[in-house]
C-alpha atoms as a PDB file:
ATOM      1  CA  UNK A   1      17.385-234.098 -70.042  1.00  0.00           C
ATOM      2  CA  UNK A   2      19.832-233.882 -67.142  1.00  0.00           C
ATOM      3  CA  UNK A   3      19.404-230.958 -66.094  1.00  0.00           C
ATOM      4  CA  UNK A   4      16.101-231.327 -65.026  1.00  0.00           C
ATOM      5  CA  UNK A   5      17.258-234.284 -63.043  1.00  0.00           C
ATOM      6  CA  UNK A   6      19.468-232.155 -61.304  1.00  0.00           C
ATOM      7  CA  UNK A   7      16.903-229.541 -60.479  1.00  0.00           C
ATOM      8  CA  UNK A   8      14.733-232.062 -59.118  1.00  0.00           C
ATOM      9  CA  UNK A   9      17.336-233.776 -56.975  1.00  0.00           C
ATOM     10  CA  UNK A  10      19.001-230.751 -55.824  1.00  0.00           C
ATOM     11  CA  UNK A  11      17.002-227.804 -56.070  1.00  0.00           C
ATOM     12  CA  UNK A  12      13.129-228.891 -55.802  1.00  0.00           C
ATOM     13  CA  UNK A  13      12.619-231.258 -53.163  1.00  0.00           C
ATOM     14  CA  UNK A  14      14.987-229.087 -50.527  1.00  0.00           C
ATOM     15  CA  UNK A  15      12.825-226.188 -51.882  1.00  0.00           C
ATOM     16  CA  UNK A  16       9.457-228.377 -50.775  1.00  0.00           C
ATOM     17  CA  UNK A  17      11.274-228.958 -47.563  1.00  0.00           C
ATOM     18  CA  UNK A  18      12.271-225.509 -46.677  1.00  0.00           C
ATOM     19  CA  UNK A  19       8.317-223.851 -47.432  1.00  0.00           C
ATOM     20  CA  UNK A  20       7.000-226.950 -45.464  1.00  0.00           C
ATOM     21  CA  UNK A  21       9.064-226.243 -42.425  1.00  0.00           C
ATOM     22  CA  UNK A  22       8.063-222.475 -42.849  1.00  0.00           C
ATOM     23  CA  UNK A  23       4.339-223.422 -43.096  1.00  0.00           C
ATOM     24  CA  UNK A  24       4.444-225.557 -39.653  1.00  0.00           C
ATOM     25  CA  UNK A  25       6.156-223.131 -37.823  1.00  0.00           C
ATOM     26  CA  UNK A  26       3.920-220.182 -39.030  1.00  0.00           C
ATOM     27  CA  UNK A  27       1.002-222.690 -38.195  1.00  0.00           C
ATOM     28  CA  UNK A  28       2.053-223.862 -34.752  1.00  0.00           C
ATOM     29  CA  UNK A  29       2.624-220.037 -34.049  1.00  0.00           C
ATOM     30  CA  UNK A  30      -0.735-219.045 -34.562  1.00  0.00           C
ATOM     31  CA  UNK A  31      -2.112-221.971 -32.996  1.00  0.00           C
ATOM     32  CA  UNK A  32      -0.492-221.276 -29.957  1.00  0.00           C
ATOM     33  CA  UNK A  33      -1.626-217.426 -30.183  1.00  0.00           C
ATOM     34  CA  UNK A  34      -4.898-218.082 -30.979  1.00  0.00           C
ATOM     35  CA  UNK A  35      -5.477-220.463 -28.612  1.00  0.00           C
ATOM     36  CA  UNK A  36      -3.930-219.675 -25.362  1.00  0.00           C
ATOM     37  CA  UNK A  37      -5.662-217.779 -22.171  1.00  0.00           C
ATOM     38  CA  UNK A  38      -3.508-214.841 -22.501  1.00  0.00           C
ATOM     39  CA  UNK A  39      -5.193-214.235 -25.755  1.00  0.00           C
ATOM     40  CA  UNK A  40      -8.612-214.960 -24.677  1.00  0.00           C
ATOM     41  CA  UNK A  41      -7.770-212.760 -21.728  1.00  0.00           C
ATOM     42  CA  UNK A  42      -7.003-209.920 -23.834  1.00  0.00           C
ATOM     43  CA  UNK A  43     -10.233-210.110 -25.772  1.00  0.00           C
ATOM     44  CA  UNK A  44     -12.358-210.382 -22.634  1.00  0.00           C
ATOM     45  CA  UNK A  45     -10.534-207.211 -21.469  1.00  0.00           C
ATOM     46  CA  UNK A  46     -11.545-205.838 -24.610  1.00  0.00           C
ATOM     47  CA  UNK A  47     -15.469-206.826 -23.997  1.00  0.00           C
ATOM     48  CA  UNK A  48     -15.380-205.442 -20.350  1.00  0.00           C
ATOM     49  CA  UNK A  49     -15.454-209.217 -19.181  1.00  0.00           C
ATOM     50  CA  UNK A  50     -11.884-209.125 -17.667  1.00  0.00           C
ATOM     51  CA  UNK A  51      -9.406-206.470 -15.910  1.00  0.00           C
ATOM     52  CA  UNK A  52      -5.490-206.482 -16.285  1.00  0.00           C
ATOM     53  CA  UNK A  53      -4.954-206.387 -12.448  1.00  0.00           C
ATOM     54  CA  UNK A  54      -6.216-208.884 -10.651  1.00  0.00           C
ATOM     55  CA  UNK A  55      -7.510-208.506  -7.178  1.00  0.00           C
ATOM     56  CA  UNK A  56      -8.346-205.070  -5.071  1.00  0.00           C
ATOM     57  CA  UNK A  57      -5.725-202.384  -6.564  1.00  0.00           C
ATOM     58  CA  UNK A  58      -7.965-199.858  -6.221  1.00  0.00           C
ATOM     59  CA  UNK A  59      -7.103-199.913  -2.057  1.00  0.00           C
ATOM     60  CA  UNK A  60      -3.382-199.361  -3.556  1.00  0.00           C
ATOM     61  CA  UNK A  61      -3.478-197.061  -6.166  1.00  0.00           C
ATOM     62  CA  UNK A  62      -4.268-193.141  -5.688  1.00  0.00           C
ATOM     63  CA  UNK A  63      -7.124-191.597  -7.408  1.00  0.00           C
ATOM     64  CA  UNK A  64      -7.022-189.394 -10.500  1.00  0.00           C
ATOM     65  CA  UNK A  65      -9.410-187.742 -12.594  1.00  0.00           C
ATOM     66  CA  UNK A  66      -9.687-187.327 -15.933  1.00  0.00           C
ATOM     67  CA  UNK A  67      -8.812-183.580 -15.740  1.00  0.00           C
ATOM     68  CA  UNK A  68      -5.954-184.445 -13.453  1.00  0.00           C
ATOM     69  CA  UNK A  69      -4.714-186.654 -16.026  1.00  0.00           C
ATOM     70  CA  UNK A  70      -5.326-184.136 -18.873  1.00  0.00           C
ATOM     71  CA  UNK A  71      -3.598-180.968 -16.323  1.00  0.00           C
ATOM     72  CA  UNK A  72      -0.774-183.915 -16.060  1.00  0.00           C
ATOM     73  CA  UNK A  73      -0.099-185.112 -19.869  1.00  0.00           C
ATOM     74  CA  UNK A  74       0.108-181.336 -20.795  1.00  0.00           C
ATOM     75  CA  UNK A  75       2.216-180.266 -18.226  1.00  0.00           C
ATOM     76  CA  UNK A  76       4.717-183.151 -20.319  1.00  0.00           C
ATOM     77  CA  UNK A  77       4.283-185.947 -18.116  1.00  0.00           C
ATOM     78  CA  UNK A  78       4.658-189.109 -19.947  1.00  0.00           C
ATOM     79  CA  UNK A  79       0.935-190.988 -18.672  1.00  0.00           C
ATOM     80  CA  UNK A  80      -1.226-193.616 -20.655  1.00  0.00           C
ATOM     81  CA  UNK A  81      -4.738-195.516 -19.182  1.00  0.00           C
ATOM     82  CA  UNK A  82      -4.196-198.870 -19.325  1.00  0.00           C
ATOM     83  CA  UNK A  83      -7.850-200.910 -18.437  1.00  0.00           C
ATOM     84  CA  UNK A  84      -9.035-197.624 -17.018  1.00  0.00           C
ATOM     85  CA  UNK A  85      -5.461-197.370 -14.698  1.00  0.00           C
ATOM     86  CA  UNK A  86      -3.193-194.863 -15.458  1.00  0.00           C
ATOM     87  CA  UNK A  87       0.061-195.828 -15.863  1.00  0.00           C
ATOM     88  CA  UNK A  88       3.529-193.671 -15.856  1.00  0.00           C
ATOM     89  CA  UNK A  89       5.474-195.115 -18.685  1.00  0.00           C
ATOM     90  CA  UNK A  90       8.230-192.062 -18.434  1.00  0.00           C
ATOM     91  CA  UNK A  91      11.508-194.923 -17.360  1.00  0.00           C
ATOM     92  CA  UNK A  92      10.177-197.289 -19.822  1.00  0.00           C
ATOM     93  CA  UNK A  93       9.945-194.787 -23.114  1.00  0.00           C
ATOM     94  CA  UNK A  94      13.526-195.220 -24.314  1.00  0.00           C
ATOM     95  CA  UNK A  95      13.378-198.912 -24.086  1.00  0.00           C
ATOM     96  CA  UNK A  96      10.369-200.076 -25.856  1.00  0.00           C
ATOM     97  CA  UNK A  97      10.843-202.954 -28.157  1.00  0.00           C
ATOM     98  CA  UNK A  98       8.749-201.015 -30.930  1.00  0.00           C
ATOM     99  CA  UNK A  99      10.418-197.823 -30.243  1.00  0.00           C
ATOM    100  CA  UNK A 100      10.385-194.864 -28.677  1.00  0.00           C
ATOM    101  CA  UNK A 101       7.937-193.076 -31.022  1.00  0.00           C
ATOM    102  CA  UNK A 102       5.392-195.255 -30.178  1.00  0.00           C
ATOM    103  CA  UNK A 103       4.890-194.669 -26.708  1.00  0.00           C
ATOM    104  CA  UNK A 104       5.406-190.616 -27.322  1.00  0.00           C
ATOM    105  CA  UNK A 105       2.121-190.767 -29.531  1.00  0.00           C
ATOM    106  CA  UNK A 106      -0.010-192.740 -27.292  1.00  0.00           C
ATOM    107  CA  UNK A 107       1.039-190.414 -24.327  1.00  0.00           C
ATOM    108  CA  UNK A 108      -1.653-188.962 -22.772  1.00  0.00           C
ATOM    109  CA  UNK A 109      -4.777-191.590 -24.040  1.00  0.00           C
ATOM    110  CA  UNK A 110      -6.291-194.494 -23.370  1.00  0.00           C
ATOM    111  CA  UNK A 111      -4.169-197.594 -25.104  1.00  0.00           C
ATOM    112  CA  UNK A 112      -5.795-200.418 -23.845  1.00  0.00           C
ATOM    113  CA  UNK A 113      -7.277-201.643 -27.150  1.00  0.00           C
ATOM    114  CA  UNK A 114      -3.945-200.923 -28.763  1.00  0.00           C
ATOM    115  CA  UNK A 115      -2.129-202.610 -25.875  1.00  0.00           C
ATOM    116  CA  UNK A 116      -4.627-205.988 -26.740  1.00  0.00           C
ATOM    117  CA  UNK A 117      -4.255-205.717 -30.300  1.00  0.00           C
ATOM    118  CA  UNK A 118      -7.698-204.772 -31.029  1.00  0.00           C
ATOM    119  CA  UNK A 119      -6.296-201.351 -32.803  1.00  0.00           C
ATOM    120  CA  UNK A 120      -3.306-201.366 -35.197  1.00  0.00           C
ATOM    121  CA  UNK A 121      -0.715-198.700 -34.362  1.00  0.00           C
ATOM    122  CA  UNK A 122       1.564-197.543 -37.044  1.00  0.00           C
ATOM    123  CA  UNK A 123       0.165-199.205 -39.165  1.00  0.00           C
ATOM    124  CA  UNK A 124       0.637-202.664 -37.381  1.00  0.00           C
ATOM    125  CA  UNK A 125      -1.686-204.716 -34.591  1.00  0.00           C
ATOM    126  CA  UNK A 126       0.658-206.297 -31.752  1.00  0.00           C
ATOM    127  CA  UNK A 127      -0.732-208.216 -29.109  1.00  0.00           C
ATOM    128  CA  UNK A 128       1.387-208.464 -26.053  1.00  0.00           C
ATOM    129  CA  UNK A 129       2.895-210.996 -24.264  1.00  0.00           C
ATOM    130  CA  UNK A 130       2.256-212.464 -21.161  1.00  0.00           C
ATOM    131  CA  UNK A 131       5.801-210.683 -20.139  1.00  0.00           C
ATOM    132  CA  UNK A 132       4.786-207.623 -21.346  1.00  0.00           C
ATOM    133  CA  UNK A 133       1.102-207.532 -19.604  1.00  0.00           C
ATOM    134  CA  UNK A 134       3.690-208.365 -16.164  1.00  0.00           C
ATOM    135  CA  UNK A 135       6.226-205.874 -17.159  1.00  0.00           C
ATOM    136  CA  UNK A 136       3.545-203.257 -17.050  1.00  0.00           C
ATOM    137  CA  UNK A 137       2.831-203.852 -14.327  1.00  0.00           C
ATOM    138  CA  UNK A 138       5.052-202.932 -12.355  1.00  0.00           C
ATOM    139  CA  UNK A 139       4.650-199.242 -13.587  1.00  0.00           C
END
């Protein structure tokens, strides 16, 4: 019949072409995720192997403890730990590429395993970029 000569000339092969394409690019993306030193960075943070900062920031950064921190994040001030650093994410709240609500919940706790990807959030495990891991910091 003809029309199954059409379907097969038109329809099917740019069909094949289309979920082939998909599959490489989905491929090549994980590849490159799975493979790369940021993500093998992440996971040794996650195992205690590795630290975020590199170098001495201890000499640069001002001491807190954790009942500091908790006086702090109920007074309202917008503070996370980051690989045992705490970080003020207050300017960076309203312009979070996963939104705003994110950041409000994880106020006040340790996000490090969320921030590697080890813990899903919202339902959803991220793992950060290279430009994010810089971004932060600078907080």
């Amino acid at each position: 019949l003809p029309i199954f000569q059409v379907i097969r000339k038109y329809i099917f092969f740019p069909y094949i072409g289309i979920v082939l394409l998909i599959f490489a690019y989905s491929e090549a993306r994980r590849y490159r995720l799975q493979g790369s030193s940021h993500s093998e960075q992440l996971q040794d943070i996650l195992a205690g192997k590795g630290k975020i900062w590199e170098g001495d920031m201890d000499r640069f950064l001002e001491k807190m403890t954790l009942e500091e921190f908790s006086k702090a994040t109920k007074l309202g001030s917008a503070l996370c730990i980051v690989d045992g650093y705490v970080i003020d994410i207050t300017n960076f709240v309203d312009n979070h590429p996963g939104g705003q609500h994110l950041l409000r919940y994880a106020s006040g706790s340790d996000i490090t395993e969320e921030f590697a990807g080890a813990r899903d959030v919202d339902g959803l495990k991220h793992t950060h970029s290279r430009a994010a891991v810089n971004l932060m910091k600078t907080f």
